[in-house]
PDB file of N, CA and C in Angstrom:
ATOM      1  N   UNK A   1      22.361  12.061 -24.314  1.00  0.00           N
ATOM      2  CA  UNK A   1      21.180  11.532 -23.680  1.00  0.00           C
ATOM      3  C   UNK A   1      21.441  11.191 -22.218  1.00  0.00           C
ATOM      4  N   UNK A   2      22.145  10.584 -22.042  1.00  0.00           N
ATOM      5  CA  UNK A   2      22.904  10.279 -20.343  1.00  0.00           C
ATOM      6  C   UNK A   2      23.411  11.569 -19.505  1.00  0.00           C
ATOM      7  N   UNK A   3      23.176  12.452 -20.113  1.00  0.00           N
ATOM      8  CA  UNK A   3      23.148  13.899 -19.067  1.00  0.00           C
ATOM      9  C   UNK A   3      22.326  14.353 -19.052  1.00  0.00           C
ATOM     10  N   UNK A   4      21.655  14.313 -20.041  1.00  0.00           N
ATOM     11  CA  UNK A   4      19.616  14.656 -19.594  1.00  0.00           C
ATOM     12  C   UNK A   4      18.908  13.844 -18.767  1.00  0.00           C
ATOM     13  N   UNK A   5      19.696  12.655 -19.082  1.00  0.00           N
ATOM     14  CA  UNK A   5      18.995  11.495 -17.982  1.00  0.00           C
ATOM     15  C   UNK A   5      19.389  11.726 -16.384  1.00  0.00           C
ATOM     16  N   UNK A   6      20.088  11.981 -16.750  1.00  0.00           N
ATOM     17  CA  UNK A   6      21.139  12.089 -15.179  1.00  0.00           C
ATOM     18  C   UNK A   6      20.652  13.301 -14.763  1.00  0.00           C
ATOM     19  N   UNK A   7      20.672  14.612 -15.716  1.00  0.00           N
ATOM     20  CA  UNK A   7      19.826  15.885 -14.794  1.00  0.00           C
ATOM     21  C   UNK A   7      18.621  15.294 -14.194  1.00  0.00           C
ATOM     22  N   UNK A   8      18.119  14.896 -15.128  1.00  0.00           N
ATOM     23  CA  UNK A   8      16.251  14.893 -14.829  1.00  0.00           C
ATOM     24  C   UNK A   8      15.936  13.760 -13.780  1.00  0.00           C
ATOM     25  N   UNK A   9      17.178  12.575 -13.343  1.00  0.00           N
ATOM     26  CA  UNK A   9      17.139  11.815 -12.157  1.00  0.00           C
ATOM     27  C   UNK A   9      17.959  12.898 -10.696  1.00  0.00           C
ATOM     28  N   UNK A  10      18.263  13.750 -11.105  1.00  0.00           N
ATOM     29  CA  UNK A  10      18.994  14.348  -9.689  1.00  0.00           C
ATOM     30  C   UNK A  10      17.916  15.466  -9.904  1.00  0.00           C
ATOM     31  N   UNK A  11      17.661  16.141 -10.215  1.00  0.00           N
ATOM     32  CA  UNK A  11      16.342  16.896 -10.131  1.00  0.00           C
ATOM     33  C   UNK A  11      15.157  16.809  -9.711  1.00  0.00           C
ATOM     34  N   UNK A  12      14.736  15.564 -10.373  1.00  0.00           N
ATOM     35  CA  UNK A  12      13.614  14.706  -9.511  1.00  0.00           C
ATOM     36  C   UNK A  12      13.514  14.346  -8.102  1.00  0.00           C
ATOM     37  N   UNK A  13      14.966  13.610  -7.653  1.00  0.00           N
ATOM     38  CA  UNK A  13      15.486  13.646  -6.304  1.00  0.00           C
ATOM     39  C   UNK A  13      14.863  14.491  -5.451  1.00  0.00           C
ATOM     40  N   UNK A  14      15.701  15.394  -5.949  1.00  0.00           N
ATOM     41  CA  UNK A  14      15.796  17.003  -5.126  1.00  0.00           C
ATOM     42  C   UNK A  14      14.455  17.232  -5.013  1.00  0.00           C
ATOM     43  N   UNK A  15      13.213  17.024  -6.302  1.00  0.00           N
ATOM     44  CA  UNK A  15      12.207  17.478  -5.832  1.00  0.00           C
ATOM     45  C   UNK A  15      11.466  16.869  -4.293  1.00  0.00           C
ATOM     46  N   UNK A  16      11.983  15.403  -4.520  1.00  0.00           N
ATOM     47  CA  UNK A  16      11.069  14.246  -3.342  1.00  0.00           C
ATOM     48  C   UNK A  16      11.254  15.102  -2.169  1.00  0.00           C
ATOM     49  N   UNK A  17      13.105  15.205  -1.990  1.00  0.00           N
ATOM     50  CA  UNK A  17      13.524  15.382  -1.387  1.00  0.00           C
ATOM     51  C   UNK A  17      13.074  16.883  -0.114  1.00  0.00           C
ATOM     52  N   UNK A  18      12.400  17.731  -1.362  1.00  0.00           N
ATOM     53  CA  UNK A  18      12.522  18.756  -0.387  1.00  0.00           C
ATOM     54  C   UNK A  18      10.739  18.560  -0.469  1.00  0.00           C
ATOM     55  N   UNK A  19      10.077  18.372  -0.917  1.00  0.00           N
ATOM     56  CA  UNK A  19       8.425  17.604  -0.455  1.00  0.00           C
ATOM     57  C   UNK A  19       8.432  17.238   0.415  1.00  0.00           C
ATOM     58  N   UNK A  20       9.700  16.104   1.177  1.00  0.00           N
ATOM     59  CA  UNK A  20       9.723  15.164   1.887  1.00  0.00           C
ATOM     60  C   UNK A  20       9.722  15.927   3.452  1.00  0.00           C
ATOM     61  N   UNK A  21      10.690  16.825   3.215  1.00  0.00           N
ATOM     62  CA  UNK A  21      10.902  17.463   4.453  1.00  0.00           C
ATOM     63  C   UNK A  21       9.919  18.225   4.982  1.00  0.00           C
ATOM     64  N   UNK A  22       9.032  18.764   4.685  1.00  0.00           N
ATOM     65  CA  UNK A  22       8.004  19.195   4.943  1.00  0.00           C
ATOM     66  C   UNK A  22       7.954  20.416   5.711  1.00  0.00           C
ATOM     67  N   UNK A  23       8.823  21.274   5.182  1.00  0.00           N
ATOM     68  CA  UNK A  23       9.615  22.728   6.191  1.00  0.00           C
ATOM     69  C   UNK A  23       8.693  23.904   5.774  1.00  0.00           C
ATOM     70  N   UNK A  24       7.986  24.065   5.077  1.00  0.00           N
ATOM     71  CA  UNK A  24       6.766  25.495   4.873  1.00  0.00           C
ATOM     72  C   UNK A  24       6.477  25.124   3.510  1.00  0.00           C
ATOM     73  N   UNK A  25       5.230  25.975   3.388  1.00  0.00           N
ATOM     74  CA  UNK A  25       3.872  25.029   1.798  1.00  0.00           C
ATOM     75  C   UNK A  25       5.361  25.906   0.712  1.00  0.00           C
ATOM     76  N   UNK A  26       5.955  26.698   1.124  1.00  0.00           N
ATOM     77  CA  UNK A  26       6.869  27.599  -0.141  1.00  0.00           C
ATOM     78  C   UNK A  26       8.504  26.270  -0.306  1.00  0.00           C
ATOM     79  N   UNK A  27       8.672  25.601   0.131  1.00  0.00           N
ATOM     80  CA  UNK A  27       9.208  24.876   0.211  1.00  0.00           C
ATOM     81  C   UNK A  27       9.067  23.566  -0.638  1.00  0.00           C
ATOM     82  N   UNK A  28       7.589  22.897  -0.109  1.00  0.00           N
ATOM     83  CA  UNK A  28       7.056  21.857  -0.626  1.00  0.00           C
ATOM     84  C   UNK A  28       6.590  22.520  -2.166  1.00  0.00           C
ATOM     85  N   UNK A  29       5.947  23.377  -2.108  1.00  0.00           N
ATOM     86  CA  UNK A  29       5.565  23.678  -3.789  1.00  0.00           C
ATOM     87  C   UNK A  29       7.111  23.941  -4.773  1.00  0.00           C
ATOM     88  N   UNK A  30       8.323  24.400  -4.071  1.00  0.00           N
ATOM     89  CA  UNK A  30       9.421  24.336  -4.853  1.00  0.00           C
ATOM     90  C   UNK A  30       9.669  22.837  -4.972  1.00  0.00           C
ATOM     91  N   UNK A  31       9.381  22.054  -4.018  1.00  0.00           N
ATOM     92  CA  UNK A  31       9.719  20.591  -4.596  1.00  0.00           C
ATOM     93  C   UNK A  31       9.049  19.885  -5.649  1.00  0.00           C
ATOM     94  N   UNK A  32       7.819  20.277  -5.435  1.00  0.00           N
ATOM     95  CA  UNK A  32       6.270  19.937  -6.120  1.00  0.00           C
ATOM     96  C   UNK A  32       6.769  20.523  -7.780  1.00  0.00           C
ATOM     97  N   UNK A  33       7.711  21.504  -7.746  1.00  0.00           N
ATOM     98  CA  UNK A  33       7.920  22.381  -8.997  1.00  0.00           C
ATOM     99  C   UNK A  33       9.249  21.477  -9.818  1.00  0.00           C
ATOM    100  N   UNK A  34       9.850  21.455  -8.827  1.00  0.00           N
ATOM    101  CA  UNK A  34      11.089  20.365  -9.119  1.00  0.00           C
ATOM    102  C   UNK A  34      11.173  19.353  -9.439  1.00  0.00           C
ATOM    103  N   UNK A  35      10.125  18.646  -9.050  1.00  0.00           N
ATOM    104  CA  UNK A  35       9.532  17.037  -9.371  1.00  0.00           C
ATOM    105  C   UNK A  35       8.941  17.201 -10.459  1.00  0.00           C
ATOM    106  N   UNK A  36       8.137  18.187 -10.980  1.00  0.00           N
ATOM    107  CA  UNK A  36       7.525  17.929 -12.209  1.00  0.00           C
ATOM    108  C   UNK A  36       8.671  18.193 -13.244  1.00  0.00           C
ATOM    109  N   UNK A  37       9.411  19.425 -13.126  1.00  0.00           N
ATOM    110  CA  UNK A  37      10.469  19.690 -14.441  1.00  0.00           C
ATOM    111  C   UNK A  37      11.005  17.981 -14.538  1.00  0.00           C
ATOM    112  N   UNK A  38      11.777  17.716 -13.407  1.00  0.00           N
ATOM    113  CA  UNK A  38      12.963  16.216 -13.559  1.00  0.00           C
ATOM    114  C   UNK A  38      11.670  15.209 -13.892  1.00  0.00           C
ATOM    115  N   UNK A  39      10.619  15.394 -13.931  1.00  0.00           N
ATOM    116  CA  UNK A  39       9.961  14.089 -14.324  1.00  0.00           C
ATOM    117  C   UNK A  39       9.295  14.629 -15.571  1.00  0.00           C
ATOM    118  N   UNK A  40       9.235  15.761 -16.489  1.00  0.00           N
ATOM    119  CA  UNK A  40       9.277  16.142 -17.476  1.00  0.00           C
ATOM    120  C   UNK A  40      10.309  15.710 -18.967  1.00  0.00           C
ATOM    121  N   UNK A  41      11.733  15.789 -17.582  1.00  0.00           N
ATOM    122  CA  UNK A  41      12.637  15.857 -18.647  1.00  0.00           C
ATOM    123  C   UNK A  41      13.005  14.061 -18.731  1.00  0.00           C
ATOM    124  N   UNK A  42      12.911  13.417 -18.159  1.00  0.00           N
ATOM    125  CA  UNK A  42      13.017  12.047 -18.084  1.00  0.00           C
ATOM    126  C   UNK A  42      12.138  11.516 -18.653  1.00  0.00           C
ATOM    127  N   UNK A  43      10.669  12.027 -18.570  1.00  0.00           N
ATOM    128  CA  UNK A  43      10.075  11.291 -19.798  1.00  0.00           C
ATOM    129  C   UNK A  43      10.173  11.630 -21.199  1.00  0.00           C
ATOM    130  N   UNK A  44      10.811  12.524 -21.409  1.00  0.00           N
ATOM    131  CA  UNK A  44      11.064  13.039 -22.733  1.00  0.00           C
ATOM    132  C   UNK A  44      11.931  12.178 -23.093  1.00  0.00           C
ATOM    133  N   UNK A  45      13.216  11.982 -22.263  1.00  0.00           N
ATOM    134  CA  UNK A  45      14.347  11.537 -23.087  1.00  0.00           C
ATOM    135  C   UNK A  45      13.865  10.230 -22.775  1.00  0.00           C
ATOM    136  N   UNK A  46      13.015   9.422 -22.168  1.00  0.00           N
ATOM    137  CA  UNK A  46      12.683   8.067 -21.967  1.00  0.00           C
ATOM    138  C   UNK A  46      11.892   7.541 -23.763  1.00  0.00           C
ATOM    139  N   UNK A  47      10.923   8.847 -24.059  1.00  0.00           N
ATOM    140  CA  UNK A  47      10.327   8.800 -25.090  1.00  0.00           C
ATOM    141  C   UNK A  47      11.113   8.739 -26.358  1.00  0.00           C
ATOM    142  N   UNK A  48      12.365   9.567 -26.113  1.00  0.00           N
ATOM    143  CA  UNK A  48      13.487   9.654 -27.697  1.00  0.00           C
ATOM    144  C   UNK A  48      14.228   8.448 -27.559  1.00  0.00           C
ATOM    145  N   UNK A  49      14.864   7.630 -26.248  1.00  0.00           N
ATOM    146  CA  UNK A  49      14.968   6.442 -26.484  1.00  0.00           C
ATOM    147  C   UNK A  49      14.514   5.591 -27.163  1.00  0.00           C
ATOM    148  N   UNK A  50      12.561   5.258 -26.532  1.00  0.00           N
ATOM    149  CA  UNK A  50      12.179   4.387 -27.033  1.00  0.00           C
ATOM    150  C   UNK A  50      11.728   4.376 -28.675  1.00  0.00           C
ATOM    151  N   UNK A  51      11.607   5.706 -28.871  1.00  0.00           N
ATOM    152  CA  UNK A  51      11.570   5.657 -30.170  1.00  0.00           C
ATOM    153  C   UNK A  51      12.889   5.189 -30.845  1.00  0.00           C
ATOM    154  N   UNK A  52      13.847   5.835 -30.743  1.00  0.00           N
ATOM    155  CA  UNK A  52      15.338   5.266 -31.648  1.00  0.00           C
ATOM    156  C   UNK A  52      15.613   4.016 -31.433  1.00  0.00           C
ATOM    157  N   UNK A  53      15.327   3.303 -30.616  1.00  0.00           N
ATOM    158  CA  UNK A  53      15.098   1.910 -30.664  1.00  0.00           C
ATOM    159  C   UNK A  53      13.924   0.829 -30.912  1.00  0.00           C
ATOM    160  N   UNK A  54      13.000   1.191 -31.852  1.00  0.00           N
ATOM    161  CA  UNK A  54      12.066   0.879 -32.384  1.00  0.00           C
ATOM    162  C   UNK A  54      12.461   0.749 -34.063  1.00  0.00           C
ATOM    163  N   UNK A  55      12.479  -1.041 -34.435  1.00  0.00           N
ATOM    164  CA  UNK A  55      12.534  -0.475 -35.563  1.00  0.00           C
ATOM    165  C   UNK A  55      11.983  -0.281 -36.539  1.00  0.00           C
ATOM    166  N   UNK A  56      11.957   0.743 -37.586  1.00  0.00           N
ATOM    167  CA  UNK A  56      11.498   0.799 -38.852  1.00  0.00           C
ATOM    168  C   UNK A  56      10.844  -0.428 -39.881  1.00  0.00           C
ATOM    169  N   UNK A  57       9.548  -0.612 -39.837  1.00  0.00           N
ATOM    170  CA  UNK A  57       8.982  -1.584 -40.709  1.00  0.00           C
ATOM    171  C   UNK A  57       8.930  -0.719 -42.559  1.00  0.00           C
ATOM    172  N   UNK A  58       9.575  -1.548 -43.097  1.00  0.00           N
ATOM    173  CA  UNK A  58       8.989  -1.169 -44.891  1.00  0.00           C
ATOM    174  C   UNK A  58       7.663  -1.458 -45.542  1.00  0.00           C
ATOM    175  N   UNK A  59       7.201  -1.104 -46.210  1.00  0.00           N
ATOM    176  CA  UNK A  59       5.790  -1.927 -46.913  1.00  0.00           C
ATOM    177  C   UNK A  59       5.902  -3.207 -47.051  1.00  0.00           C
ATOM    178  N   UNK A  60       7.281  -3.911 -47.136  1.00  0.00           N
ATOM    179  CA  UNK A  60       7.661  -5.106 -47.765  1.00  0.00           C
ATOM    180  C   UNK A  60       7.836  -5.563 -46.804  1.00  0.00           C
ATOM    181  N   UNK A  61       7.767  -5.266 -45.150  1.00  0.00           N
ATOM    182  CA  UNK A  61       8.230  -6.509 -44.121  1.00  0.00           C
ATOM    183  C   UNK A  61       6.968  -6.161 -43.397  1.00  0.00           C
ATOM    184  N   UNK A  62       5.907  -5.746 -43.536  1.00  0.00           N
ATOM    185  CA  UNK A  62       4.632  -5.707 -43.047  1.00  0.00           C
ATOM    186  C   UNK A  62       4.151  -7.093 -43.050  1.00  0.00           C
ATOM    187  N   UNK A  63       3.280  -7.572 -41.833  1.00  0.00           N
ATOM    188  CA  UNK A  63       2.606  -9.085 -41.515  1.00  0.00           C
ATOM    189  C   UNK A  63       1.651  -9.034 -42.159  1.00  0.00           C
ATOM    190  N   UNK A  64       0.841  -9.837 -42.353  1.00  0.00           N
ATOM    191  CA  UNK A  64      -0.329 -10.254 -43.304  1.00  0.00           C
ATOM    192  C   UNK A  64      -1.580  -9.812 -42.354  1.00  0.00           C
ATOM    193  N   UNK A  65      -0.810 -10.269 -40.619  1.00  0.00           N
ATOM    194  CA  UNK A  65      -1.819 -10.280 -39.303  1.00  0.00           C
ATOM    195  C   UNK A  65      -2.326  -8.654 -39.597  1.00  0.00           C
ATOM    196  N   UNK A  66      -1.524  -7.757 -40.022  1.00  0.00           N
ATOM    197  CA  UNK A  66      -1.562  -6.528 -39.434  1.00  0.00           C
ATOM    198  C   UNK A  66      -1.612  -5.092 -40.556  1.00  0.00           C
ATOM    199  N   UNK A  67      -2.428  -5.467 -41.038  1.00  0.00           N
ATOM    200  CA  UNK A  67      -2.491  -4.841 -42.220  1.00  0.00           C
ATOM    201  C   UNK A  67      -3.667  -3.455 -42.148  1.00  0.00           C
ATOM    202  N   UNK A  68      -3.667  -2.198 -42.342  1.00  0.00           N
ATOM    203  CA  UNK A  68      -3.008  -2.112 -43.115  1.00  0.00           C
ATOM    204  C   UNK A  68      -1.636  -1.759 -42.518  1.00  0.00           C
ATOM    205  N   UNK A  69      -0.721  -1.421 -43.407  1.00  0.00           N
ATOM    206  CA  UNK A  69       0.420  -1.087 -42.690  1.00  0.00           C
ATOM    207  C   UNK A  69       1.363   0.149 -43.345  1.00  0.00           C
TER     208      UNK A  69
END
């Protein structure tokens, strides 16, 4: 998970990065292209985090507040 994270934060970078510079529209749309993959892949693995750290309720530890369950 920490190398998907780490691609999809240096990828993202790279996308700002070359948006930022503002050197021809073929340039900025490769950044524009770059920013979406690294912010693709970061919310993915942001999403498999938060799920695996969510935990599992049983029928039997369900609240009364929150039913059904």
């Amino acid at each position: 998970m920490r190398t998907w994270l780490s691609a999809g934060f240096v990828i993202t970078t790279v996308g700002f990065a070359l948006m930022a510079s503002l050197q021809s529209p073929t340039v900025v749309f490769a950044g524009a292209a770059a920013l979406d993959l690294g912010n693709s892949v970061v919310g993915a693995v942001a999403g498999v985090l938060q799920i695996q750290h969510t935990p599992a309720l049983s029928v039997d530890e369900c609240p009364a507040s929150r039913q059904p369950c």
